[in-house]
Protein backbone atom coordinates (compact mmCIF):
# COMPACT_ATOMS: atom_id res chain seq x y z
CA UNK A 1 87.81 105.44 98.26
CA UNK A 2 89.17 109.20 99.42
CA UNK A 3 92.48 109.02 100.88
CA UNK A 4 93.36 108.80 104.51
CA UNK A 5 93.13 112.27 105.80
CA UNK A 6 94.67 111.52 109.09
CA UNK A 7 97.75 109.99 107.12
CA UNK A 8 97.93 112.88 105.03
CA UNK A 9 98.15 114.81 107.92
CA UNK A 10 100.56 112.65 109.81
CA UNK A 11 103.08 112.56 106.38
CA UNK A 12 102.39 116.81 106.54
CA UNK A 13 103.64 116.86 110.07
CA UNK A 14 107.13 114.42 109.06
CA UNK A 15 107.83 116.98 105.51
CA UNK A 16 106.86 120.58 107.40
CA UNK A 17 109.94 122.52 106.74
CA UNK A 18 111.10 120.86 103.58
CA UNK A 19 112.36 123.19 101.02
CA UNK A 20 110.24 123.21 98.09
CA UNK A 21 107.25 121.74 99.68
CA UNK A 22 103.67 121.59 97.44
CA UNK A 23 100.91 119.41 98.14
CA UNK A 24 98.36 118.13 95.44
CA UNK A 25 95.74 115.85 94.23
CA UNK A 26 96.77 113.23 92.30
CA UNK A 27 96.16 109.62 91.81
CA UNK A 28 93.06 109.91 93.63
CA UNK A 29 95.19 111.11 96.65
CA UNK A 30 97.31 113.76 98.34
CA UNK A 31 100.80 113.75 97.00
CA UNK A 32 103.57 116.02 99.03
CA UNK A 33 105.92 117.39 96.13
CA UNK A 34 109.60 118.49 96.25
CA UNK A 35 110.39 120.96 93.67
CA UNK A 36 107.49 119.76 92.01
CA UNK A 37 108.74 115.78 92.28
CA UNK A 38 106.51 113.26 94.45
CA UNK A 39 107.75 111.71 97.04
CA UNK A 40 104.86 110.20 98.67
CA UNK A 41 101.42 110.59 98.78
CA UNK A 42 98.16 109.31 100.76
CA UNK A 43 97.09 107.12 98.31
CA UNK A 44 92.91 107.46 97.64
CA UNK A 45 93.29 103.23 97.16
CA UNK A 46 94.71 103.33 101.11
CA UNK A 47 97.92 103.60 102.68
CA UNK A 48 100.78 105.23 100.85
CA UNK A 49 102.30 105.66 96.98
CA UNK A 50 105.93 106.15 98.02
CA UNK A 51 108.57 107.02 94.74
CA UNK A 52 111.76 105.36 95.34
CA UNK A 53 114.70 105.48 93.10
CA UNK A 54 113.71 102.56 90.31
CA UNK A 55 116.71 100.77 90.94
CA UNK A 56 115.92 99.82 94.50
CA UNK A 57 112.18 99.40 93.79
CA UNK A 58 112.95 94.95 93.78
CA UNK A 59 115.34 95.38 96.79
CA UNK A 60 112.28 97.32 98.75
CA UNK A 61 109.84 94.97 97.46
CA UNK A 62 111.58 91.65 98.69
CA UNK A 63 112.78 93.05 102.09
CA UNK A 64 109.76 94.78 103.48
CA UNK A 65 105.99 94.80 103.23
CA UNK A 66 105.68 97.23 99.97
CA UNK A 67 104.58 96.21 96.43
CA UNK A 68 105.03 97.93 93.35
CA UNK A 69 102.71 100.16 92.01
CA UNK A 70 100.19 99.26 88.70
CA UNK A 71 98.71 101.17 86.50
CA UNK A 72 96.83 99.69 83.57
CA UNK A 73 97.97 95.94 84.44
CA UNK A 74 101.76 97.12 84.29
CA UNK A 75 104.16 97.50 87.73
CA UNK A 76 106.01 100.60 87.53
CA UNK A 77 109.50 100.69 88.73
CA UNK A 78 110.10 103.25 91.37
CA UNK A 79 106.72 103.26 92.33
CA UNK A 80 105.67 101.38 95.26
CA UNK A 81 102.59 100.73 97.78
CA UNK A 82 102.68 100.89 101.02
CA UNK A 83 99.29 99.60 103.15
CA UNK A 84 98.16 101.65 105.83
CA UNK A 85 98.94 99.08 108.84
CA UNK A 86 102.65 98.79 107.77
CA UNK A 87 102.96 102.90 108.93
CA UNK A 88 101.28 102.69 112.22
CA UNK A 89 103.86 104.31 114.35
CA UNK A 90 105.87 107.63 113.58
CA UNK A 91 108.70 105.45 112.80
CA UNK A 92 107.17 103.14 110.30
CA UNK A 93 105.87 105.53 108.71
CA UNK A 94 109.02 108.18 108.62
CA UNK A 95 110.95 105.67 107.18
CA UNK A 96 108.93 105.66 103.75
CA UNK A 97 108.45 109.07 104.26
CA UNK A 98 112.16 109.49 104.08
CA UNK A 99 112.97 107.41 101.07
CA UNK A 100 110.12 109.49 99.21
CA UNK A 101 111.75 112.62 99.95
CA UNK A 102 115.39 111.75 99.55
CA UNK A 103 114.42 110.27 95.98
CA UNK A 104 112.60 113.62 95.08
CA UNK A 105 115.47 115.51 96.40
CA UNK A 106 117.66 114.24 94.05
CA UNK A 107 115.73 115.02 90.95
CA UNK A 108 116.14 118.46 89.05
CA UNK A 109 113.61 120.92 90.31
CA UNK A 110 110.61 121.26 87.69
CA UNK A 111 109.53 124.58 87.13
């Protein structure tokens, strides 16, 4: 499955302006980078990747609609999913937006 272009485009239009700013293929999607940290992505399994500072990834989990993130069988902390219909207005969807890019914000800048 290709990710969502229009949700790629809607997440572009919420992180226009943000210092730092890349975009780039990855995990089968489009990730938006912050000094080369992702902070969310349209994921190419549908809906959004979102990273999220690891010690909030169970709080997130139990008090909205987002799951953490597999890979190879294993949940990865500060990782989590977000399906497509849970981002349906500009709100829902800048909300998880904004967690991605505060989290990414506070990492050191790769080079």
């Amino acid at each position: 499955m290709a990710y969502d272009e229009e949700l790629a485009a809607r997440i572009r239009e919420l992180v226009a302006g943000e210092q730092g700013l890349t975009e780039q293929k990855m995990f089968g999607g489009l990730a938006f980078l912050i000094g080369g940290n992702m902070a969310v992505a349209a994921s190419g399994q549908g809906g959004l990747l979102v990273r999220v500072d690891p010690a909030e990834s169970d709080a997130l989990v139990a008090s909205s609609s987002a799951r953490a993130m597999e890979m190879r069988g294993r949940e990865m902390p500060g990782w989590l999913r977000v399906d497509g219909d849970q981002v349906g207005t500009k709100d829902e969807l800048a909300g998880w937006v904004g967690r991605g890019v505060s989290f990414a914000r506070s990492l050191p800048a790769k080079r």
